[in-house]
Protein backbone atom coordinates (compact mmCIF):
# COMPACT_ATOMS: atom_id res chain seq x y z
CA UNK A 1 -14.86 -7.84 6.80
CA UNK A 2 -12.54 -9.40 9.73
CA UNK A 3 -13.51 -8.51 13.51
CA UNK A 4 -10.81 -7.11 16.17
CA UNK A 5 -10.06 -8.56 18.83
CA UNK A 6 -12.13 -6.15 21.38
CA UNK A 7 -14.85 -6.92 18.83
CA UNK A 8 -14.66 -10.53 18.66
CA UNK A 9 -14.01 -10.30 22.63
CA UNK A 10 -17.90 -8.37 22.59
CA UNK A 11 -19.30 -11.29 20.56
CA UNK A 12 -17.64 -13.87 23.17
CA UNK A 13 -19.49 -11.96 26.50
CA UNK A 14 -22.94 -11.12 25.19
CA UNK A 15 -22.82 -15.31 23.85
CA UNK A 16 -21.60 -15.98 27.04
CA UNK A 17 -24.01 -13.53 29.29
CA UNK A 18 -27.29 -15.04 27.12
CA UNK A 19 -26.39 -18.62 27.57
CA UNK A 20 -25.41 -18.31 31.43
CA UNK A 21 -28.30 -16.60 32.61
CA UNK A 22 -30.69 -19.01 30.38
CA UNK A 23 -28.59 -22.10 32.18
CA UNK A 24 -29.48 -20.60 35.25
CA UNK A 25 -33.40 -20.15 34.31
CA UNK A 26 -33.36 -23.90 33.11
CA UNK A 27 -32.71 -24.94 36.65
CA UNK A 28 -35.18 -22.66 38.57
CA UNK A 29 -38.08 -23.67 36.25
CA UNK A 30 -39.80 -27.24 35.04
CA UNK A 31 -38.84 -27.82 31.59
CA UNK A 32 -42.44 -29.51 31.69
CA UNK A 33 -44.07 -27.05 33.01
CA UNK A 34 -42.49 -24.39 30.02
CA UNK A 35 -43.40 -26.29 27.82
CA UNK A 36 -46.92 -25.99 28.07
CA UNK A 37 -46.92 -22.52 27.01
CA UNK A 38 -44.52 -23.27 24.22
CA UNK A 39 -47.61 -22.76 21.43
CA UNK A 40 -48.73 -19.16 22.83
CA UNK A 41 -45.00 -17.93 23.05
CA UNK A 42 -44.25 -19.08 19.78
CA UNK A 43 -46.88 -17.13 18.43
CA UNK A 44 -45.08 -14.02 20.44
CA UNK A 45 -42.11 -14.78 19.58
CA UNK A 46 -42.68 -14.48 15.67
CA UNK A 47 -44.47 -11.51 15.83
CA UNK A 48 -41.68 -9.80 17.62
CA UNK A 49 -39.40 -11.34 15.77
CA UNK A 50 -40.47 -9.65 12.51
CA UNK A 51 -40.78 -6.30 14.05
CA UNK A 52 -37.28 -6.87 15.34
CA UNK A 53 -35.97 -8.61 11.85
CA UNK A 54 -37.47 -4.83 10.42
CA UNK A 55 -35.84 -2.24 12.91
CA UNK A 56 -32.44 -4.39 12.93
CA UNK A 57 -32.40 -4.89 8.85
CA UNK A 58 -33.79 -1.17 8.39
CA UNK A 59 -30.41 -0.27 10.85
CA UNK A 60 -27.94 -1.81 8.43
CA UNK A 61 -29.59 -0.98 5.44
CA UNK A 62 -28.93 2.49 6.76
CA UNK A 63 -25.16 2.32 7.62
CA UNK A 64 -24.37 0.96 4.51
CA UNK A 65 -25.97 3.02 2.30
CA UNK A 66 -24.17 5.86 4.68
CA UNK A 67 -20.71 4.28 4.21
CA UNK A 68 -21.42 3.45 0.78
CA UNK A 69 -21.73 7.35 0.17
CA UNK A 70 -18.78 8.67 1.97
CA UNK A 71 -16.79 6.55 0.08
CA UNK A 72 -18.07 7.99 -3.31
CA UNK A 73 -17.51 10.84 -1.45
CA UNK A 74 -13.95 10.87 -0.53
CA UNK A 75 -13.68 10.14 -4.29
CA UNK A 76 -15.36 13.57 -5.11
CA UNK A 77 -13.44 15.11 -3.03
CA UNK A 78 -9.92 13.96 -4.35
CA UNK A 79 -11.22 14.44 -7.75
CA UNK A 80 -11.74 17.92 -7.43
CA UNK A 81 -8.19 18.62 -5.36
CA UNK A 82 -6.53 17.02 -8.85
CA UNK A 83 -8.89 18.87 -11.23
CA UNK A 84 -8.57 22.21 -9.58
CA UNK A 85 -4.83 21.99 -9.43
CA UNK A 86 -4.71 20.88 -12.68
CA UNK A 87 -6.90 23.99 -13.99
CA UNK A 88 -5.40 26.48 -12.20
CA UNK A 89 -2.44 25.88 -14.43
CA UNK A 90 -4.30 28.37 -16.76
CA UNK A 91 -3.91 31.32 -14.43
CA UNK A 92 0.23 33.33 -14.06
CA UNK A 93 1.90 33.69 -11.45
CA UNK A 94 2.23 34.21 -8.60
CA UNK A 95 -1.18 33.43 -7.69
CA UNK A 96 -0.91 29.72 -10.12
CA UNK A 97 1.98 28.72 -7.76
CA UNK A 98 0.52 29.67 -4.85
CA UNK A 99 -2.73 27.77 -5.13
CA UNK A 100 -1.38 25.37 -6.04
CA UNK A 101 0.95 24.97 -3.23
CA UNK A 102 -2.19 25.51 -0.49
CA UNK A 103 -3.70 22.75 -2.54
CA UNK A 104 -0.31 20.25 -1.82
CA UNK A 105 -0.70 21.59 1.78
CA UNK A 106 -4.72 20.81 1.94
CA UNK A 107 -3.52 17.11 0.99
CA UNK A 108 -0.53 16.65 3.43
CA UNK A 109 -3.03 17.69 5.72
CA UNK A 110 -5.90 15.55 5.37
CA UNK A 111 -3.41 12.58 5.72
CA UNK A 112 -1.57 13.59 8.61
CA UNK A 113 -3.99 15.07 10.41
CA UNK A 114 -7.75 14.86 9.05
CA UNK A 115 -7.44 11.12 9.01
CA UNK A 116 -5.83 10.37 11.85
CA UNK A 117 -7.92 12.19 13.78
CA UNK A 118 -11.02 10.39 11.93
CA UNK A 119 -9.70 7.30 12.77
CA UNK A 120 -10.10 8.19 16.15
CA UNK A 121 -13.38 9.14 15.98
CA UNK A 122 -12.57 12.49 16.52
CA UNK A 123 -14.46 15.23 13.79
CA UNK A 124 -11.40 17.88 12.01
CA UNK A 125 -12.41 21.65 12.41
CA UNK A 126 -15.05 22.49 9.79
CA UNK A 127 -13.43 25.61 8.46
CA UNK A 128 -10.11 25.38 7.08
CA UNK A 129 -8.37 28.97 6.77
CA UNK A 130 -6.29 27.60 4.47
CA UNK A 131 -8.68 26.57 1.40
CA UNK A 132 -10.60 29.91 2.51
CA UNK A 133 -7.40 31.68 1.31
CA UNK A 134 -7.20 29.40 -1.47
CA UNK A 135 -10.91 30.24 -2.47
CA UNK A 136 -10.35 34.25 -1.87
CA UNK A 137 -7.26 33.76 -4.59
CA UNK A 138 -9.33 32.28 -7.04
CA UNK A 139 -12.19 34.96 -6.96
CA UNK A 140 -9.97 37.88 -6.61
CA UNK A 141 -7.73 36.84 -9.58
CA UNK A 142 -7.83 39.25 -12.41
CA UNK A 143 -7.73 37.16 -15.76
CA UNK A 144 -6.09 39.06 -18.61
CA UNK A 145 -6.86 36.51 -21.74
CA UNK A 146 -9.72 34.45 -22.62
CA UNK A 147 -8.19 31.16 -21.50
CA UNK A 148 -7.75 32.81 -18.11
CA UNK A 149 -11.39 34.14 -18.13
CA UNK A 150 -12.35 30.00 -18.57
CA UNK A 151 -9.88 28.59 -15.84
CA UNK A 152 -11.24 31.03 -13.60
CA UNK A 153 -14.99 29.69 -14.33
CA UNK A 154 -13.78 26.30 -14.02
CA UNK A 155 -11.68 27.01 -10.99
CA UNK A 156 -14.35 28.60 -9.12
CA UNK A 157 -16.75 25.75 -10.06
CA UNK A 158 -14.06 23.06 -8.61
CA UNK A 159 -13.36 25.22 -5.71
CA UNK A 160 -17.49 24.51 -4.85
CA UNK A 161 -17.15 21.12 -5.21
CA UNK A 162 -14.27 20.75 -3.27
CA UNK A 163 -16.02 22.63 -0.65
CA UNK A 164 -19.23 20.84 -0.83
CA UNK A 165 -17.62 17.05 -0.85
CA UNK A 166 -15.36 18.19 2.43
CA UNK A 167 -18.60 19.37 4.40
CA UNK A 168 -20.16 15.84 3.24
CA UNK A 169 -16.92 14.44 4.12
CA UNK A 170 -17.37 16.23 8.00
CA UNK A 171 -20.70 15.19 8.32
CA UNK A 172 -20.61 11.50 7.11
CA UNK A 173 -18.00 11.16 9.81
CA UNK A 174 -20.66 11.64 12.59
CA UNK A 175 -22.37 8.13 13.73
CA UNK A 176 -25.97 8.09 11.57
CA UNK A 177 -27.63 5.92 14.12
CA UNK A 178 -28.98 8.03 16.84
CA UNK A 179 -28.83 6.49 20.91
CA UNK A 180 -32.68 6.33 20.58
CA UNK A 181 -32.29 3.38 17.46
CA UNK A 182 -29.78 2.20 19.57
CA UNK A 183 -31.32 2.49 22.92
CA UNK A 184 -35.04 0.15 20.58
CA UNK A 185 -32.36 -1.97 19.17
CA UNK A 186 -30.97 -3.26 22.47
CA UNK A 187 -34.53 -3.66 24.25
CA UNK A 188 -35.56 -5.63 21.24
CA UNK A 189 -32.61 -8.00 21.96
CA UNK A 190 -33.28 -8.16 25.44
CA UNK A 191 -37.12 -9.32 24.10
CA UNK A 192 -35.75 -11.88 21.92
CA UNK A 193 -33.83 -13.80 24.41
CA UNK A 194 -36.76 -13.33 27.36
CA UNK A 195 -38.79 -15.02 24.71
CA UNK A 196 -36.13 -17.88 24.03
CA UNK A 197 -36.02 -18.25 27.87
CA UNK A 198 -39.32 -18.97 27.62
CA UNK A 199 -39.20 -22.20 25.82
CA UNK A 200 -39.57 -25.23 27.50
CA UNK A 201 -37.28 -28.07 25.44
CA UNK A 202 -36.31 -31.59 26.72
CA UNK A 203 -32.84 -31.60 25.51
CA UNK A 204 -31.64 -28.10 27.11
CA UNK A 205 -28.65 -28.78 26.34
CA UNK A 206 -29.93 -28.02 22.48
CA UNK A 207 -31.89 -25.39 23.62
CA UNK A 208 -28.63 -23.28 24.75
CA UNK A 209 -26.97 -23.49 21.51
CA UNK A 210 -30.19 -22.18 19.93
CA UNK A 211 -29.57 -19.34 22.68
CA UNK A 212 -26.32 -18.66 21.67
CA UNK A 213 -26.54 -18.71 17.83
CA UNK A 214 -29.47 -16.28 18.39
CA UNK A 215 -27.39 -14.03 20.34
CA UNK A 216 -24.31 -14.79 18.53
CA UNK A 217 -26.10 -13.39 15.65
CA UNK A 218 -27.55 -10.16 17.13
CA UNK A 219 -24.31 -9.38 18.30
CA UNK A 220 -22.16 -10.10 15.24
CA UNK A 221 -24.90 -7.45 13.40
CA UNK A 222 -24.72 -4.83 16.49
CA UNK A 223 -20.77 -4.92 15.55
CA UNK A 224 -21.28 -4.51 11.94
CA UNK A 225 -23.93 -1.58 12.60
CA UNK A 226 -21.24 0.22 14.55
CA UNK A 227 -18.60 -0.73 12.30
CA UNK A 228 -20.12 1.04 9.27
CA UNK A 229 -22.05 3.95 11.25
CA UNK A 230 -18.37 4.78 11.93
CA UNK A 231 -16.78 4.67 8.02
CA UNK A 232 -13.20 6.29 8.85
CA UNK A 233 -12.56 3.59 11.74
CA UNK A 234 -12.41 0.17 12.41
CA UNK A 235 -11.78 -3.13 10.51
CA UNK A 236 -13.83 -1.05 7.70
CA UNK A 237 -12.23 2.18 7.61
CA UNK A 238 -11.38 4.26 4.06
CA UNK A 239 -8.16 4.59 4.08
CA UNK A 240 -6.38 7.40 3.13
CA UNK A 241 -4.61 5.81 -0.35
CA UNK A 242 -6.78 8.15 -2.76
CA UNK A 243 -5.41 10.79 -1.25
CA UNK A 244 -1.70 9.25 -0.96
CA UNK A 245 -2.08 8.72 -4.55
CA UNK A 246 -3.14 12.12 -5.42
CA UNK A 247 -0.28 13.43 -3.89
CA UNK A 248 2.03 11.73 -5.60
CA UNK A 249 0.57 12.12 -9.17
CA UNK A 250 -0.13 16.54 -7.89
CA UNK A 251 3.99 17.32 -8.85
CA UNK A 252 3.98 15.72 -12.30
CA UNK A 253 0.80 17.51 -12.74
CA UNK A 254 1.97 20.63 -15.49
């Protein structure tokens, strides 16, 4: 996983932000004086630590279980735009060629429109009046042999899948962490540099690295959080080549 630049940029500032304000703090208070309190606050600080170290690991856990899906999805879903076309072969035309042609159309679409717009964070419309057509074709198509009978069956059950992995496909594109997880995730930042503040060290230089690998570190995990909550964007995105490829190989397809 690399970081962009606006990411890296985020990373930079909240450092920044955490060690400034604590080298302000270290010259308002006695480093002396901190330090007497250094036993009680480390006792707070592990505590909240570990319910932090919970919420924050629980958080990615999450996301990448979530991106880990959609991309098994996408692969569903590309499966069953090859299978379908390939068993709808079984039916005559017109109705083979025309499927098949709102099937080539479905794909073109998805990667010069779906995905872009995915990329952008941006959700495609939910109902698609193409595969709708598509879908009214296959149930209204009057078989005349046994083998047609079959591709029907099988058309009709790739049709559902297709269906079903394009809804999972819509809703996997939504963020999975809530602004509430977000809003606990942030305050339990804020508490975990209040409670670094709160140390009283004799080299302070030392102390404000600690600072800022501690906040280095929450914010290089905030970016991967968002970074996977969002799977079709970022340094992380799927990328469209399934589909790319599945165009290609549709044609040759008999």
């Amino acid at each position: 996983m690399e970081f962009s630049a606006i990411e890296l940029l985020v990373i930079v500032i909240a450092v920044s932000l955490a060690v400034g304000l604590h080298a302000v703090l270290q010259r308002q208070f006695n480093s002396e004086a901190m330090s007497r309190h250094n036993d009680v606050a480390g006792y707070l600080f592990s505590a909240v630590g570990v319910l932090y170290a919970v919420l924050l690991g629980f958080t990615v856990v999450v996301v990448w279980e979530k991106y880990d899906q959609t991309v098994d999805n996408v692969t569903q879903e590309v499966a069953a735009v090859s299978d379908l076309y390939r068993t709808v072969g079984g039916f005559s035309d017109p109705e083979r060629d025309q499927i098949r042609s709102d099937l080539r159309t479905y794909v073109d679409d998805v990667i010069n429109i779906e995905w872009p717009q995915m990329h952008e964070r941006v959700n495609p419309p939910a109902d698609v009046e193409l595969l709708e057509n598509m879908a009214q074709r296959i149930d209204s198509y009057q078989p005349k042999t046994a083998s047609e009978i079959d591709a029907q069956q099988m058309a009709m059950t790739q049709r559902s899948r297709l269906f079903d992995a394009r809804r999972h496909r819509l809703i996997e594109s939504a963020p999975a962490v809530p602004l509430v997880l977000w809003f606990a995730l942030f305050v339990g930042a804020l508490a975990m540099l209040a409670f670094a503040f709160l140390f009283g060290v004799e080299n302070r230089n030392a102390q404000l690295v600690m600072t800022a690998i501690l906040a280095g570190l929450i914010a290089v995990l905030f970016v991967v959080v968002d970074e996977f909550d969002h799977p079709f964007s970022g340094t992380v995105a799927i990328s469209d080549d399934a589909w790319v490829t599945v165009r290609q190989h549709l044609p040759e397809i008999p």
